[in-house]
Protein backbone atom coordinates (compact mmCIF):
# COMPACT_ATOMS: atom_id res chain seq x y z
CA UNK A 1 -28.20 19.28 -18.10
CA UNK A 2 -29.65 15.90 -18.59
CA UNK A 3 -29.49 15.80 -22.05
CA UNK A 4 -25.22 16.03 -22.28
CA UNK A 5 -23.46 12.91 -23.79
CA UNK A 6 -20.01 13.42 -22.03
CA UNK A 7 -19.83 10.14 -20.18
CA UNK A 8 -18.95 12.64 -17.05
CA UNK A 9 -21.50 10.99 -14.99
CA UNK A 10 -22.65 12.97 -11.33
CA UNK A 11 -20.27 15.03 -9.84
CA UNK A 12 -18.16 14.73 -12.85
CA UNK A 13 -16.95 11.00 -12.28
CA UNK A 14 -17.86 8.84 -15.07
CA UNK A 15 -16.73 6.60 -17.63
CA UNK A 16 -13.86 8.20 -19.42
CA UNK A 17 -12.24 9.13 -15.93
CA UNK A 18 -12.80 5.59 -15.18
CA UNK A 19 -10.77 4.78 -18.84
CA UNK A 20 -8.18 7.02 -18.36
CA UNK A 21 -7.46 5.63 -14.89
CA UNK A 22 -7.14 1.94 -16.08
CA UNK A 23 -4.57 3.66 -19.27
CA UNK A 24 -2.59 5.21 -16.40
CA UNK A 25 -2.11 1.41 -14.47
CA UNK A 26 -1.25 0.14 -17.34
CA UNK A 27 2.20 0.75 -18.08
CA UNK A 28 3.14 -0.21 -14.58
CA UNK A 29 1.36 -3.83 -14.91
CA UNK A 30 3.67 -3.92 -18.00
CA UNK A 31 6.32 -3.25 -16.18
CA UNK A 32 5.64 -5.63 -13.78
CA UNK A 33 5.20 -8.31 -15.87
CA UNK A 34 8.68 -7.79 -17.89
CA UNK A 35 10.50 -7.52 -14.45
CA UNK A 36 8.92 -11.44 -13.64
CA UNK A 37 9.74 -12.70 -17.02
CA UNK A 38 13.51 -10.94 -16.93
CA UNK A 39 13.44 -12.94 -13.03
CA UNK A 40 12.14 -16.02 -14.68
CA UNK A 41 14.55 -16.16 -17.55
CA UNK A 42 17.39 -15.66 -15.03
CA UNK A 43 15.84 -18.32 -12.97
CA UNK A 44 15.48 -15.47 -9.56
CA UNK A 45 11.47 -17.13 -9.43
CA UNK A 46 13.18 -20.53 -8.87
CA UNK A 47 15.40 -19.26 -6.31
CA UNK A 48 12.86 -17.32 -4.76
CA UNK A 49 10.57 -20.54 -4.73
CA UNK A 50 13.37 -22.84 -2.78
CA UNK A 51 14.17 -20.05 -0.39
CA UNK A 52 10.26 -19.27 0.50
CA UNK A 53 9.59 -23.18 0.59
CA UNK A 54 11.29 -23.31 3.80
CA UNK A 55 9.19 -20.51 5.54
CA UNK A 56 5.86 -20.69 4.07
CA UNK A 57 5.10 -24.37 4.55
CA UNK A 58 5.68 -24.73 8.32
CA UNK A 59 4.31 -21.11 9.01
CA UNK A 60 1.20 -21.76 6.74
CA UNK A 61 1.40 -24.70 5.09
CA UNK A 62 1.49 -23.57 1.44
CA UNK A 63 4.23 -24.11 -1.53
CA UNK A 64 6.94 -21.34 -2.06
CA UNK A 65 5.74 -20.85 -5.69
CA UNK A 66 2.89 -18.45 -3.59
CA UNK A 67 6.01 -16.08 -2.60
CA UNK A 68 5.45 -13.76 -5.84
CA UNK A 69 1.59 -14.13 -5.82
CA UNK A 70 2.14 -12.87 -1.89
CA UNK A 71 4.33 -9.99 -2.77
CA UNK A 72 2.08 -8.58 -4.93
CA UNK A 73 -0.56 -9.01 -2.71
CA UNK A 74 0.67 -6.40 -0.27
CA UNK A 75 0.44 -3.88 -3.03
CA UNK A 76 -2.89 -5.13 -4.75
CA UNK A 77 -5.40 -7.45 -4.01
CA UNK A 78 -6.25 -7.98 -8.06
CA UNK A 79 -2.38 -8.68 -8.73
CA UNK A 80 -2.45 -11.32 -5.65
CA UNK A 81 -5.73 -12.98 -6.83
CA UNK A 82 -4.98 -13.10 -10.52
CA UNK A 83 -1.47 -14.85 -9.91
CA UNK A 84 -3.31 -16.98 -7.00
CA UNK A 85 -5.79 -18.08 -9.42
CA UNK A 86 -2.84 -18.77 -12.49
CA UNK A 87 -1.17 -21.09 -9.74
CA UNK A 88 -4.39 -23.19 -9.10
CA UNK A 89 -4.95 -22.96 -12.52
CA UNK A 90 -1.39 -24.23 -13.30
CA UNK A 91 -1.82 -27.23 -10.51
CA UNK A 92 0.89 -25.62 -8.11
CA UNK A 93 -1.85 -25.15 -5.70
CA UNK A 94 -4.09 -27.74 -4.58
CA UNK A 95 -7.37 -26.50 -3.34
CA UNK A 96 -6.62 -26.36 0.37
CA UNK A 97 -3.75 -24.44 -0.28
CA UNK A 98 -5.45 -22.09 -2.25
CA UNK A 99 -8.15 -21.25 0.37
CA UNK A 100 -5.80 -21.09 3.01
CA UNK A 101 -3.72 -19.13 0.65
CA UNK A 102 -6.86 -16.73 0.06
CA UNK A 103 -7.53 -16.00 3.30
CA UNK A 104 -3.99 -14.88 3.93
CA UNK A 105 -4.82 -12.27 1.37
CA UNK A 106 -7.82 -11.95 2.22
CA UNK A 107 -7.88 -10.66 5.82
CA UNK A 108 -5.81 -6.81 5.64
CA UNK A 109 -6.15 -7.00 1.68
CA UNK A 110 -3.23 -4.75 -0.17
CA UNK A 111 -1.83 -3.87 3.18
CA UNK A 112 0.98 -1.92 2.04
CA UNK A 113 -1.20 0.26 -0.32
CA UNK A 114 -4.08 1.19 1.82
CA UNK A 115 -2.24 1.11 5.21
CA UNK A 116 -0.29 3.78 3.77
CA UNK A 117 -2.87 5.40 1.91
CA UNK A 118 -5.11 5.93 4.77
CA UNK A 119 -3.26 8.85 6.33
CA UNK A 120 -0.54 6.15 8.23
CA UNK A 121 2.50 8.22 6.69
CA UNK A 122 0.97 10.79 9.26
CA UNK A 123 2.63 8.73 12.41
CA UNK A 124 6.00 9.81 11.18
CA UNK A 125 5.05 13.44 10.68
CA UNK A 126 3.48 13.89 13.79
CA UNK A 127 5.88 12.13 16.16
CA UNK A 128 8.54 14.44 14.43
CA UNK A 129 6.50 17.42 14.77
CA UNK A 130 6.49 16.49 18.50
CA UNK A 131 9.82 16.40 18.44
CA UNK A 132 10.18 19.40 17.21
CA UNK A 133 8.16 20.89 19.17
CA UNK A 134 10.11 20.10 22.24
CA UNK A 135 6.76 17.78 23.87
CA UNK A 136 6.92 14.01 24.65
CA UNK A 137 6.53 12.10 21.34
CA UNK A 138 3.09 11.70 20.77
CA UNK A 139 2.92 8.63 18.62
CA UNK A 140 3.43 5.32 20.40
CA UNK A 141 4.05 2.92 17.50
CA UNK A 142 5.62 3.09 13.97
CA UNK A 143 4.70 2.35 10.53
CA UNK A 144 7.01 -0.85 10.18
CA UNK A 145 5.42 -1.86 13.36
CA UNK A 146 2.01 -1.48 12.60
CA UNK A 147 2.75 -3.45 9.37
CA UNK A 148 4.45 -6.22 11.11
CA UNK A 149 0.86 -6.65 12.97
CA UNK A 150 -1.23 -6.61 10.04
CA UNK A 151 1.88 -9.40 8.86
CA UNK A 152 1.67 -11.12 11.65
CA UNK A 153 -2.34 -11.46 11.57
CA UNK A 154 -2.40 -12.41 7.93
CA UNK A 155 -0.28 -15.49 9.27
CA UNK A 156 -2.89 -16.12 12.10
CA UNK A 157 -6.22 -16.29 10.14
CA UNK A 158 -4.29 -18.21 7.15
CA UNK A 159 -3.32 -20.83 10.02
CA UNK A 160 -6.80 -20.66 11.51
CA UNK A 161 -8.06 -21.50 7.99
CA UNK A 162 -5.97 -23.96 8.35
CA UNK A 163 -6.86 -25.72 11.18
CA UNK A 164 -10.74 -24.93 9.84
CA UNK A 165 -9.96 -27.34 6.77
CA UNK A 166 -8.39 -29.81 9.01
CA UNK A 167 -11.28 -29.97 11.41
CA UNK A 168 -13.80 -30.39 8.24
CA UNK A 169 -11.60 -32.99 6.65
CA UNK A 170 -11.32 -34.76 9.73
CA UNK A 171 -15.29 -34.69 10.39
CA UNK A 172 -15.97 -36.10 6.86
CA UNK A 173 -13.24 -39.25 7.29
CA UNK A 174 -15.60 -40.05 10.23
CA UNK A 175 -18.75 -39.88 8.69
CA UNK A 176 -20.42 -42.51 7.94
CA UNK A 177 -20.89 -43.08 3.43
């Protein structure tokens, strides 16, 4: 009835599954966050850093230091916005960067996770079922390829952002103080 104190909630979804759920991502954060400071020690981040430099600041105009707060990103948006935010925070980011930065993650959020969460391991199954089943394939695309759009996307809005910023900081250089 009303009256029970089980933190349950409606439908049996309350509180304590809520705190048992954040015990259960813990370890992996803590994981996580041993593997970067194993890569740091070894001086991998650095690496990684030089080698991302090259790509990410023609393609979107941001530092390589974002190349870890990206690759989390695919998997979770908090991971991607907490190490975004440590970056600014740290003054590897200057504010344009960030918000063209955030709208990469931004648009297609997690990709990886809920792209395949959403039932998209299903192309696979039913083209080989198909298969199988002697018929034409039925599926006209693959997962890899429908990740390389959302990719390829991400790239587009951050570069529209971009050219958004530009445009603004152009318009305010003009305006009379």
């Amino acid at each position: 009835g009303h009256g029970s104190a089980n933190f349950s909630g409606q439908g049996g979804a309350g509180a304590r599954d809520g705190f048992l759920f954040a015990l259960t991502l813990m370890p992996t954060t803590l994981f996580a966050m041993g593997i970067i400071a194993v890569l740091e020690y070894y001086g991998a981040l650095e690496a990684m850093r030089r080698l991302l430099q090259r790509i990410l600041k023609p393609l979107m105009g941001i530092p390589g230091d974002t190349g870890l707060a990206m690759i989390a990103s695919f998997q979770s948006t908090d991971a991607g916005a907490a190490l975004t935010r440590a970056l600014y925070d740290e003054g590897k980011l200057t504010t344009q960067e960030r918000d063209i930065f955030a709208m990469f993650q931004f648009s297609a959020g997690a990709p990886i996770t809920n792209f395949l969460s959403s039932g998209a391991a299903l192309l696979a199954l039913t083209a080989a079922a198909a298969v199988a089943g002697g018929e034409a394939e039925k599926v006209p695309t693959t997962i890899g390829a429908c990740l390389a759009v959302i990719f390829i996307f991400k790239v587009v809005g951050a570069n529209l952002m971009r050219f958004y910023l530009r445009l603004v900081a152009r318009k305010e250089e003009g305006a009379p103080s």
